[in-house]
PDB file of N, CA and C in Angstrom:
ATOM      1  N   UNK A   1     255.167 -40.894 247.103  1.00  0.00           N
ATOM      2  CA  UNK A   1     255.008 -39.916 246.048  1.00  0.00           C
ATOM      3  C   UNK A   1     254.204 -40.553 244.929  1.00  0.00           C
ATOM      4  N   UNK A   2     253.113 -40.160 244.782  1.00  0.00           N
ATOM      5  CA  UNK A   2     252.478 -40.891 243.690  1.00  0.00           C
ATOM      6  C   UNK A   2     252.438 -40.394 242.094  1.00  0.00           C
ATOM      7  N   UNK A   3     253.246 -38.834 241.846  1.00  0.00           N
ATOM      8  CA  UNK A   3     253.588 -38.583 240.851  1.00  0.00           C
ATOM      9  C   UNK A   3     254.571 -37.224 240.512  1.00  0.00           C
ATOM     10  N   UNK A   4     255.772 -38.222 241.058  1.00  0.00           N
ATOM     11  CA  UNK A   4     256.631 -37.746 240.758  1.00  0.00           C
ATOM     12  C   UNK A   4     257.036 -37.281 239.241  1.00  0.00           C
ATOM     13  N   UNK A   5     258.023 -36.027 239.212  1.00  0.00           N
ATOM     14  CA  UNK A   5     258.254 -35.788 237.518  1.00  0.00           C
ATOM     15  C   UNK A   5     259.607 -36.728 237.066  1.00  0.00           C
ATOM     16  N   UNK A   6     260.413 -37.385 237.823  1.00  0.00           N
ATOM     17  CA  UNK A   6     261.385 -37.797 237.679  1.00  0.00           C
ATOM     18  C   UNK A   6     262.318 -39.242 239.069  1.00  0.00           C
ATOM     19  N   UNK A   7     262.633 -40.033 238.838  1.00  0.00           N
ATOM     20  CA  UNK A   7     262.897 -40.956 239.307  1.00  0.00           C
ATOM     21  C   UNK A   7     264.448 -41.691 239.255  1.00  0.00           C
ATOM     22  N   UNK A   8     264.660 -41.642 240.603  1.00  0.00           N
ATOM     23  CA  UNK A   8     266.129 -41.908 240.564  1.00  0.00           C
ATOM     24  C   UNK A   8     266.554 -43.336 241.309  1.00  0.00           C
ATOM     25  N   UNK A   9     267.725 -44.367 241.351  1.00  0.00           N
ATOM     26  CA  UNK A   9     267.728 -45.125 242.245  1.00  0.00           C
ATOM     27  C   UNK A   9     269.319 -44.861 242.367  1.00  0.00           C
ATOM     28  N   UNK A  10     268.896 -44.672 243.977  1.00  0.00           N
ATOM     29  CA  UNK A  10     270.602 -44.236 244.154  1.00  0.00           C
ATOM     30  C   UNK A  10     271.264 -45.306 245.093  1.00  0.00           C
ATOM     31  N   UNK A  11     272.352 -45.281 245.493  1.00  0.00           N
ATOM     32  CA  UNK A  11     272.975 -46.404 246.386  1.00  0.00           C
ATOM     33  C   UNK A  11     272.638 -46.364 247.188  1.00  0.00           C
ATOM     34  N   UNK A  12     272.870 -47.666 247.978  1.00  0.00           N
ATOM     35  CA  UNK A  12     272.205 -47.706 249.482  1.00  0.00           C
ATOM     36  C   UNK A  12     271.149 -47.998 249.251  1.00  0.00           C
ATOM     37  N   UNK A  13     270.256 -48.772 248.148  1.00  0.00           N
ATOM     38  CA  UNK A  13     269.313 -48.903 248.726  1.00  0.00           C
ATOM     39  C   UNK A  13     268.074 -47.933 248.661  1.00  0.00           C
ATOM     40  N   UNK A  14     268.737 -46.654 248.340  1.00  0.00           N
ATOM     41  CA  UNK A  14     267.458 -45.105 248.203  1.00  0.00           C
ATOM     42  C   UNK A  14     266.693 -45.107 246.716  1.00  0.00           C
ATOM     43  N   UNK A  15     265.798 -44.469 247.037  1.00  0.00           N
ATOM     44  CA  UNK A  15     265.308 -43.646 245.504  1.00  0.00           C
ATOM     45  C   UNK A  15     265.082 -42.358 245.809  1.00  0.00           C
ATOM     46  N   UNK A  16     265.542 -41.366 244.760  1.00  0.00           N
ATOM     47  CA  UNK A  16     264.891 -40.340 244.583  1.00  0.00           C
ATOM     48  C   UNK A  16     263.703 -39.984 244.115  1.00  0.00           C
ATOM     49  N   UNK A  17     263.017 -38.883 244.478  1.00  0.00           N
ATOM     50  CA  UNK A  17     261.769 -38.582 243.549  1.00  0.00           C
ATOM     51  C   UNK A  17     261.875 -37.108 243.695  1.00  0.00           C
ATOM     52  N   UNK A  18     262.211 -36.456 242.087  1.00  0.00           N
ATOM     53  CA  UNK A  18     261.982 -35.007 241.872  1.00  0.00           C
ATOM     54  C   UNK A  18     260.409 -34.391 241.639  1.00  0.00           C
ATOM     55  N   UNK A  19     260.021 -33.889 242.271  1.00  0.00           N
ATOM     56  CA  UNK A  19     258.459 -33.054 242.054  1.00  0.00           C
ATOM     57  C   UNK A  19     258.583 -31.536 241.497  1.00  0.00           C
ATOM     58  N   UNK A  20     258.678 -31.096 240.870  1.00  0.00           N
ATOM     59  CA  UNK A  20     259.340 -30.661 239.231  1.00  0.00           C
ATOM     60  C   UNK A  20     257.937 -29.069 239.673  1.00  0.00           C
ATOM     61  N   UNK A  21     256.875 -29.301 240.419  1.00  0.00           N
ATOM     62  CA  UNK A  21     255.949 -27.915 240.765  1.00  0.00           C
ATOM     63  C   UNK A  21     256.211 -27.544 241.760  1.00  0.00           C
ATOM     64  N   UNK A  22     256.909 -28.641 242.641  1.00  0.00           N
ATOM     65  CA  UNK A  22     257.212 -27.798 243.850  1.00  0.00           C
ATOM     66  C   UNK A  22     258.805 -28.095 243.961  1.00  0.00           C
ATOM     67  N   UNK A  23     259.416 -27.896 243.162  1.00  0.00           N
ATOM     68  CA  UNK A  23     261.175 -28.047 242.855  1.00  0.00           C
ATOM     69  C   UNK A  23     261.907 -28.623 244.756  1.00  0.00           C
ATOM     70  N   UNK A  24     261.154 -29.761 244.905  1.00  0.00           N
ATOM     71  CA  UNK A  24     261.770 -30.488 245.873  1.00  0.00           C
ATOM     72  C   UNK A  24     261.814 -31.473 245.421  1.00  0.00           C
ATOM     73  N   UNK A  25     263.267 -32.238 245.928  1.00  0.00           N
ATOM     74  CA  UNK A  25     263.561 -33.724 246.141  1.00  0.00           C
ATOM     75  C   UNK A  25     263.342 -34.347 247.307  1.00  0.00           C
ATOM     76  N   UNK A  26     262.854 -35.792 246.985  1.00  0.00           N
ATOM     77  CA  UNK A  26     262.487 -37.119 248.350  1.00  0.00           C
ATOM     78  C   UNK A  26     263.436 -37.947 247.981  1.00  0.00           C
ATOM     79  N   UNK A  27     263.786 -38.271 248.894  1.00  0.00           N
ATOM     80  CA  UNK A  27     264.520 -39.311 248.721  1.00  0.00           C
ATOM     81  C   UNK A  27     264.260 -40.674 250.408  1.00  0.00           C
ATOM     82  N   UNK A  28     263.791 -41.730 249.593  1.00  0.00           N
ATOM     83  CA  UNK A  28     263.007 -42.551 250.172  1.00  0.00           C
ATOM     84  C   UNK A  28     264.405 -44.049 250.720  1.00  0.00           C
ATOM     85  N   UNK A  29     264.801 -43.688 252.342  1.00  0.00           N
ATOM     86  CA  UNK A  29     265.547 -44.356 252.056  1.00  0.00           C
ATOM     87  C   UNK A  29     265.371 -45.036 253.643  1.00  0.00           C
ATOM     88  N   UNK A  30     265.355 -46.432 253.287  1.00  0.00           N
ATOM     89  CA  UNK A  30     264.323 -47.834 253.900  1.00  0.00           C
ATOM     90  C   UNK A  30     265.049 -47.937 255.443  1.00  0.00           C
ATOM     91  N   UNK A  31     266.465 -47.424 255.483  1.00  0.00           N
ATOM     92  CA  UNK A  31     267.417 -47.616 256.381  1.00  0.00           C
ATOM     93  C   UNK A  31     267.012 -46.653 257.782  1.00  0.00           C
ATOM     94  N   UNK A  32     267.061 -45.205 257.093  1.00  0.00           N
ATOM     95  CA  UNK A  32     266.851 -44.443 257.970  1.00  0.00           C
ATOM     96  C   UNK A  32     265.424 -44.010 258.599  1.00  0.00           C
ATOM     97  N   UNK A  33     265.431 -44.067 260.564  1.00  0.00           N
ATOM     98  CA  UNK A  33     264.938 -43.991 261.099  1.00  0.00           C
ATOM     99  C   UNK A  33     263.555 -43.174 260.838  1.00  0.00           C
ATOM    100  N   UNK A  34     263.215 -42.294 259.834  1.00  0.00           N
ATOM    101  CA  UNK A  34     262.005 -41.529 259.511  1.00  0.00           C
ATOM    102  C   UNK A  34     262.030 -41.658 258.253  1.00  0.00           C
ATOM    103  N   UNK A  35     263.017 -42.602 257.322  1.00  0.00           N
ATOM    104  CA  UNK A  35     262.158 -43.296 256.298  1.00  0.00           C
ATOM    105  C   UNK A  35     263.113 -42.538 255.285  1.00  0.00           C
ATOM    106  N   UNK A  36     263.236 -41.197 255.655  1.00  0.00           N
ATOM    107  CA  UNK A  36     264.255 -40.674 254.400  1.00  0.00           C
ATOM    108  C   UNK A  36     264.237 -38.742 254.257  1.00  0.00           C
ATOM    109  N   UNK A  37     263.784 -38.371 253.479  1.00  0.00           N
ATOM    110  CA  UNK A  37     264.236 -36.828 253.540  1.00  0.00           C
ATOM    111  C   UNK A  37     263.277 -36.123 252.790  1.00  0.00           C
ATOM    112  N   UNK A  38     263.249 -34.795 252.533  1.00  0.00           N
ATOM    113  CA  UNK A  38     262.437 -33.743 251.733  1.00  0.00           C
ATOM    114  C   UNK A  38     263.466 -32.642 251.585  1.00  0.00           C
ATOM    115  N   UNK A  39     263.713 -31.934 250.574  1.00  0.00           N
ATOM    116  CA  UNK A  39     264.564 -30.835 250.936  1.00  0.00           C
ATOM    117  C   UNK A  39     264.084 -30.022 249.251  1.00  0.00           C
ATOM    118  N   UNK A  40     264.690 -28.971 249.210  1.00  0.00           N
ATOM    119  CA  UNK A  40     264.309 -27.973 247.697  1.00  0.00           C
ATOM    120  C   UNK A  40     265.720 -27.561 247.525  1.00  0.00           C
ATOM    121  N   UNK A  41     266.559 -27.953 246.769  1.00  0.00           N
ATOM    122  CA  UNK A  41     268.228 -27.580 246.429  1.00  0.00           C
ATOM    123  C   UNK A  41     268.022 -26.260 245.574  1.00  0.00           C
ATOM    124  N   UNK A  42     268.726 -25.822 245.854  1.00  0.00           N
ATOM    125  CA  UNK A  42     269.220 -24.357 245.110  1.00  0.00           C
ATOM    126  C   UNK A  42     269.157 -24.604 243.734  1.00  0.00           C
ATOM    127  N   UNK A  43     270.219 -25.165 243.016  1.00  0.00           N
ATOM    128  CA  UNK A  43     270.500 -25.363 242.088  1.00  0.00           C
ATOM    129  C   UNK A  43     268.912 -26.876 240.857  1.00  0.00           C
ATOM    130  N   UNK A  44     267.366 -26.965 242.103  1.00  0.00           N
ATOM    131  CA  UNK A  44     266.613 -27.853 241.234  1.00  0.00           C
ATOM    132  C   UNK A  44     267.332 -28.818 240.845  1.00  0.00           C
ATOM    133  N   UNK A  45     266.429 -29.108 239.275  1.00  0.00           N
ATOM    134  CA  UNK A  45     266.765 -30.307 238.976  1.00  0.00           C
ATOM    135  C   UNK A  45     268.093 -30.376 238.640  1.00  0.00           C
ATOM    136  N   UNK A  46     269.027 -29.536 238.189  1.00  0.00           N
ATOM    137  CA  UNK A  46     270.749 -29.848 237.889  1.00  0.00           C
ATOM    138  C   UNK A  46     270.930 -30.625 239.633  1.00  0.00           C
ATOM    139  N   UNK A  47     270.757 -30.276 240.330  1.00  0.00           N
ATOM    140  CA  UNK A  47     271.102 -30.879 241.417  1.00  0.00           C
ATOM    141  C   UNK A  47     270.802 -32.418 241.358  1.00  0.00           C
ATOM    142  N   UNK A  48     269.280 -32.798 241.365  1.00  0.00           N
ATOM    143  CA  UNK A  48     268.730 -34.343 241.379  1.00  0.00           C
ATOM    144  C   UNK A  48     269.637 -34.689 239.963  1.00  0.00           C
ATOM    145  N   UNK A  49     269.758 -34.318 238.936  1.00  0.00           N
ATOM    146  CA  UNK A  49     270.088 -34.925 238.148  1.00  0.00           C
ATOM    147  C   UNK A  49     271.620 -34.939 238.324  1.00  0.00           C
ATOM    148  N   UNK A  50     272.353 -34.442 238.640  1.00  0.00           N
ATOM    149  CA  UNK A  50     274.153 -34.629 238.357  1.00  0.00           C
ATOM    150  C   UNK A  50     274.696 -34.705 240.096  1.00  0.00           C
ATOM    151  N   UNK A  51     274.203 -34.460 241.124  1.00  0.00           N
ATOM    152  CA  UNK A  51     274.906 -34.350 242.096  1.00  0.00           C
ATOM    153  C   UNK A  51     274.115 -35.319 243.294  1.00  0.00           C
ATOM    154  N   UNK A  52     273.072 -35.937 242.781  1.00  0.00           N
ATOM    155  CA  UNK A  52     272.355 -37.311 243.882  1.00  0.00           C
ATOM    156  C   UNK A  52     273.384 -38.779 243.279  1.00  0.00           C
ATOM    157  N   UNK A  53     274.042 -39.384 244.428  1.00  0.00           N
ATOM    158  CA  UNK A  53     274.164 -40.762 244.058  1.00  0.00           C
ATOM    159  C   UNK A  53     273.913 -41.608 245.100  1.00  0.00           C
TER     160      UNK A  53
END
């Protein structure tokens, strides 16, 4: 993600990255087999911000 609106480091090892135009979260995590995830939560950024750890 080269510009993300927001930046998270969560356990395990992950980071988040919120993209704030297209209200999806990445989450970049080194462990898992395809590297990590993409998804668009219902609830946006209240979600990345209070319910990612």
């Amino acid at each position: 993600m080269s510009n993300p609106s927001n930046v998270r480091v969560l356990r395990y090892n992950r980071v988040a990255y919120w993209h704030e135009s297209t209200g999806s979260v990445i989450i970049r995590n080194p462990k898992a087999v395809g590297g990590g995830t993409v998804f668009k939560p219902k609830n946006g950024i209240n979600y990345f911000l209070e319910e990612l750890f």
